[in-house]
C-alpha atoms as a PDB file:
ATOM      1  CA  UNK A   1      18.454 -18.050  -2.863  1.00  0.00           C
ATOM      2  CA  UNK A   2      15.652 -20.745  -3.058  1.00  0.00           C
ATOM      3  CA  UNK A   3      12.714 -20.218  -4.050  1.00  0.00           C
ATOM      4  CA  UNK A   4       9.704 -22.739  -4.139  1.00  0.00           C
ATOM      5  CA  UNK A   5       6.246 -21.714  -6.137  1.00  0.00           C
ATOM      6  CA  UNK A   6       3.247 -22.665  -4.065  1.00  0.00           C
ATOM      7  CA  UNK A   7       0.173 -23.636  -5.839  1.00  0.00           C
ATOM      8  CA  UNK A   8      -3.408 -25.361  -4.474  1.00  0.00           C
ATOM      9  CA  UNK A   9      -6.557 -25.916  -6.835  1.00  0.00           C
ATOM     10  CA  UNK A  10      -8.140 -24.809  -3.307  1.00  0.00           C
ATOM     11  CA  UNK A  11      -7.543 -21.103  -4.395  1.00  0.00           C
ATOM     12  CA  UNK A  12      -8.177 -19.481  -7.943  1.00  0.00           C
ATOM     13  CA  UNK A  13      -5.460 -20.408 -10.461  1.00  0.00           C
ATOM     14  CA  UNK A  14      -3.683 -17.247 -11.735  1.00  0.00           C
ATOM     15  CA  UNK A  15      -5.117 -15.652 -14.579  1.00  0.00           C
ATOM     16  CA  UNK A  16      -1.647 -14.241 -15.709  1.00  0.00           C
ATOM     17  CA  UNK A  17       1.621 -14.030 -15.036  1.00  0.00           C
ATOM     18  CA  UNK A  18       1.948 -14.065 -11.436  1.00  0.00           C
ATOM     19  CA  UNK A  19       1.651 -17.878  -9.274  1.00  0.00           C
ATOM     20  CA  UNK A  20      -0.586 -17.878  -5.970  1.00  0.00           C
ATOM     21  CA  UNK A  21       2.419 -17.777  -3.577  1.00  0.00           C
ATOM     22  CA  UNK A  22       6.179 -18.080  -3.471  1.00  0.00           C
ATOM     23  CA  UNK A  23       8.196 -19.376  -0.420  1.00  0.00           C
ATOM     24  CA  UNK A  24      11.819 -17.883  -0.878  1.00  0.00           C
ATOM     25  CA  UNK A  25      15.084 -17.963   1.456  1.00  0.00           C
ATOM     26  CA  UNK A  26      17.909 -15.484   1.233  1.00  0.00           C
ATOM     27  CA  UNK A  27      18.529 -11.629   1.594  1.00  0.00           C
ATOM     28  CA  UNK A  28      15.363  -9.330   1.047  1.00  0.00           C
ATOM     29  CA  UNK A  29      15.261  -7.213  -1.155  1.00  0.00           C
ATOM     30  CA  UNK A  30      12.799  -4.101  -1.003  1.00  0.00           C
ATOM     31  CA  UNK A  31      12.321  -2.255  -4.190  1.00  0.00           C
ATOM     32  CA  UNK A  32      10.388   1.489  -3.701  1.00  0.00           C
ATOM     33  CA  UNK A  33       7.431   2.079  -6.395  1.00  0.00           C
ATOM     34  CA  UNK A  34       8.898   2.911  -9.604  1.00  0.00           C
ATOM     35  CA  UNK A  35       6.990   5.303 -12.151  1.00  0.00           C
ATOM     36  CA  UNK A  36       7.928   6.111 -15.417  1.00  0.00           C
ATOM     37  CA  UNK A  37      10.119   8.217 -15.046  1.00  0.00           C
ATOM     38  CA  UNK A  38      13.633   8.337 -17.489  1.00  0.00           C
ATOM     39  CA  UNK A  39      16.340   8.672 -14.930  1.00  0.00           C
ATOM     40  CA  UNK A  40      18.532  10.287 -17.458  1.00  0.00           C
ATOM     41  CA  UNK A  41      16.185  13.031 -18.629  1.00  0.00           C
ATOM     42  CA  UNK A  42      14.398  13.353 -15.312  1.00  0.00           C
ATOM     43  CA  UNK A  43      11.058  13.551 -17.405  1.00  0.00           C
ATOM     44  CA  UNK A  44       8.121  10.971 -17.213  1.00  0.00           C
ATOM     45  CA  UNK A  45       7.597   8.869 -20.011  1.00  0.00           C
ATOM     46  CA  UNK A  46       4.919   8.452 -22.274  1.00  0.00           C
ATOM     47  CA  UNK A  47       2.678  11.052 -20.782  1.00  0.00           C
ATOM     48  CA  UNK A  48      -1.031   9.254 -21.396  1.00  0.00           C
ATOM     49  CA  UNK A  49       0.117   6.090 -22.457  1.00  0.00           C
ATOM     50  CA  UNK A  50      -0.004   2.726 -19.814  1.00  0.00           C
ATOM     51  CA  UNK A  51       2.358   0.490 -22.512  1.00  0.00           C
ATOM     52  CA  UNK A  52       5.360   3.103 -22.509  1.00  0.00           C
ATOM     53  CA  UNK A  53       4.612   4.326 -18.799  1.00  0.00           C
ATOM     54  CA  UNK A  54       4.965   0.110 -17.787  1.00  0.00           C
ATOM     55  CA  UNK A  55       8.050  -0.088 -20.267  1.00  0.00           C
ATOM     56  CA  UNK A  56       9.815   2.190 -18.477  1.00  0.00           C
ATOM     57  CA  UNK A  57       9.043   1.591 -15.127  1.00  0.00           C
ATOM     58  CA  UNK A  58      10.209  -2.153 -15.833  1.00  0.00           C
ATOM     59  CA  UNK A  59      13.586  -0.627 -17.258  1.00  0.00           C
ATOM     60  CA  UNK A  60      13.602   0.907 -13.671  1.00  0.00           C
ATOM     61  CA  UNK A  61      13.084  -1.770 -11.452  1.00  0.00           C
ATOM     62  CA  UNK A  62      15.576  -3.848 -13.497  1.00  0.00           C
ATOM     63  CA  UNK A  63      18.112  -1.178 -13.739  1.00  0.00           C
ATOM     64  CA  UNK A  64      17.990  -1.311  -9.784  1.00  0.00           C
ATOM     65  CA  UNK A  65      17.465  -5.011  -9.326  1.00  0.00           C
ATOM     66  CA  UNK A  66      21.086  -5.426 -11.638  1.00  0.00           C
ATOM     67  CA  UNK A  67      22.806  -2.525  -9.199  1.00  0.00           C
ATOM     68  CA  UNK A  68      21.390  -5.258  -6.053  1.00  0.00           C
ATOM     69  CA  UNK A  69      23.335  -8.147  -8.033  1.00  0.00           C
ATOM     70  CA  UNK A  70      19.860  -9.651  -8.893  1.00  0.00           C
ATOM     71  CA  UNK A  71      17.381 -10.163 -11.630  1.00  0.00           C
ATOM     72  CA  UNK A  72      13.655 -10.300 -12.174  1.00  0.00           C
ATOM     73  CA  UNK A  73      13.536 -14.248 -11.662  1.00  0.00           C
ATOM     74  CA  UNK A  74      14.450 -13.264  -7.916  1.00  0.00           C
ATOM     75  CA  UNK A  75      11.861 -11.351  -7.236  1.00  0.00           C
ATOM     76  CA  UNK A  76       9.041 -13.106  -5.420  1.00  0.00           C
ATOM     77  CA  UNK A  77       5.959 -10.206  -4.857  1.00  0.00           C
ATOM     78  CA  UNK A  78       5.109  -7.272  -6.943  1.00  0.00           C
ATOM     79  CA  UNK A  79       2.404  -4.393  -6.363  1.00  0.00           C
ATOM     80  CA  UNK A  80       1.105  -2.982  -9.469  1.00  0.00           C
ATOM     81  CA  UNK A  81      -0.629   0.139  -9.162  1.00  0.00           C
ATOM     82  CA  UNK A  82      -2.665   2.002 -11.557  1.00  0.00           C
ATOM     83  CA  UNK A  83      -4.501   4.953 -12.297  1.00  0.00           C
ATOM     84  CA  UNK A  84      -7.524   3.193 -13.870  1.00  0.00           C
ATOM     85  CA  UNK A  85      -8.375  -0.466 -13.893  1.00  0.00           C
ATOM     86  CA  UNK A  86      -8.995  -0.094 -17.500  1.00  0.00           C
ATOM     87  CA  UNK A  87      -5.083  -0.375 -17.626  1.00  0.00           C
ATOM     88  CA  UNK A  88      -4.537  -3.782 -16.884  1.00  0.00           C
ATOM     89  CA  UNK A  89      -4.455  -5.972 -19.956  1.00  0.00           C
ATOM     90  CA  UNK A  90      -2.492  -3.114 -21.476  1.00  0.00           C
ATOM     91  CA  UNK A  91       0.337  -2.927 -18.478  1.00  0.00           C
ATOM     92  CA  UNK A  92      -0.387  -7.172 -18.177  1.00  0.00           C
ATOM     93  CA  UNK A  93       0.653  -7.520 -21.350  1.00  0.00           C
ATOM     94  CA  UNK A  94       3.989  -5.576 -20.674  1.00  0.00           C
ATOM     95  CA  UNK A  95       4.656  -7.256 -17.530  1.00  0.00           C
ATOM     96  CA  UNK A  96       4.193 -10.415 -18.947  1.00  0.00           C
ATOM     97  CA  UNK A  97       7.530  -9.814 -20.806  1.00  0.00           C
ATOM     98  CA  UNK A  98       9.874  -9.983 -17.332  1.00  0.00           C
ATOM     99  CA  UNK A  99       7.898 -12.931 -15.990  1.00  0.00           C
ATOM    100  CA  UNK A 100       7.535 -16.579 -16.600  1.00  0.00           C
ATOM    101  CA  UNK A 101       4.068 -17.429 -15.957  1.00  0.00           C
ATOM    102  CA  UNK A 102       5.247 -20.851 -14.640  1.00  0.00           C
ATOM    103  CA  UNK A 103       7.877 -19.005 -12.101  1.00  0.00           C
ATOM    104  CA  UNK A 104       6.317 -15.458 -11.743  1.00  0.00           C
ATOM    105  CA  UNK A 105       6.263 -13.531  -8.462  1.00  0.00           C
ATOM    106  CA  UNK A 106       3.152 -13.535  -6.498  1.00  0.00           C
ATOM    107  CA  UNK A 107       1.228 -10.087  -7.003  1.00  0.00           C
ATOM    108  CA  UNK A 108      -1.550  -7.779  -6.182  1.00  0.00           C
ATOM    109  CA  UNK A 109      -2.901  -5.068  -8.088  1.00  0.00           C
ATOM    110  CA  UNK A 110      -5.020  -2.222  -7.241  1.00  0.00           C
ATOM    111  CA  UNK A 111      -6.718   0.865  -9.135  1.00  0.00           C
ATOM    112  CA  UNK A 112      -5.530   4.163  -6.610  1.00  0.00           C
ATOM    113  CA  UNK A 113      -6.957   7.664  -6.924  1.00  0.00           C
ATOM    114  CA  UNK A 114      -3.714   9.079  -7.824  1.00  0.00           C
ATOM    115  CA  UNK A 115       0.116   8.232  -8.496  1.00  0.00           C
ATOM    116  CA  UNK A 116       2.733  10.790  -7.964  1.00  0.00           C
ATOM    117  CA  UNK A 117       3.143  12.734 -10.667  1.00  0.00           C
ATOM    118  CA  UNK A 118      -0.044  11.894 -12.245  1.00  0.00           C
ATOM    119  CA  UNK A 119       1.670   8.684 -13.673  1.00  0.00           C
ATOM    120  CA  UNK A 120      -0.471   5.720 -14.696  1.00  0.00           C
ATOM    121  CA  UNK A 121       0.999   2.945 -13.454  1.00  0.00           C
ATOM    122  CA  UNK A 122       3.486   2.102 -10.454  1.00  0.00           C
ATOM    123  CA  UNK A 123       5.758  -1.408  -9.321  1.00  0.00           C
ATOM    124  CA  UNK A 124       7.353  -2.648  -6.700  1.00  0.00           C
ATOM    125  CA  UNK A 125       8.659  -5.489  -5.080  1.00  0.00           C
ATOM    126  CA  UNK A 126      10.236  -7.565  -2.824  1.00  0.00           C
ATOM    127  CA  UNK A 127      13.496  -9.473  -3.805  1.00  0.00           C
ATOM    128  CA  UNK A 128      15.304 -12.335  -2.562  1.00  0.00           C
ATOM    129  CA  UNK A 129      18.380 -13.201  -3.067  1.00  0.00           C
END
């Protein structure tokens, strides 16, 4: 895979880890939402609690991003969605652990009226490889 970040000071500079735009050649990848839920226990995770909920819904999308034959330096576009706005520095500062700032996917991130399972927070993305 290549994979080229795209950056312009003609756009707002990211304010975390996540770059403007990625150009990327290779396979796709498409990763469904993930939610925090333990795929062992079949229980969701840290009922109330964005930090835990975005732990485990990392430890998701990397558990299926190894069973692709990738990791999370391939993936170039994330969704993030949460429950409440409120959220973000808390599930930011989780994310931030799984991404380079200087090499991080592009992403958007939204506040939706409800996630399945009354979850908090939900990720996906889009992989090349």
């Amino acid at each position: 895979m290549s994979k080229r970040v795209i950056r312009t000071e003609k756009a707002p500079a990211p304010v975390g880890p996540y770059n403007q735009a990625i150009a990327a050649s290779g396979q796709m990848i498409f990763v469904a939402g993930q939610i925090p839920l333990d795929p062992t226990r079949g229980v969701i995770v840290g009922e109330g609690d964005v930090t835990q909920q975005t732990e485990q819904v990392m430890a998701n999308l990397e558990a299926i991003l190894t069973a692709a034959g990738a990791k999370f330096q391939d993936v170039v576009k994330t969704t993030v969605f949460l429950a409440n706005m409120n959220d973000f520095a808390a599930m930011n500062a989780v994310y931030a652990k799984y991404f380079d700032e200087d090499t991080a996917p592009a992403r958007a991130c939204v506040e939706v009226s409800r996630l399945p399972k009354d979850v908090l927070v939900e990720i996906e993305c889009i992989v090349v490889v």
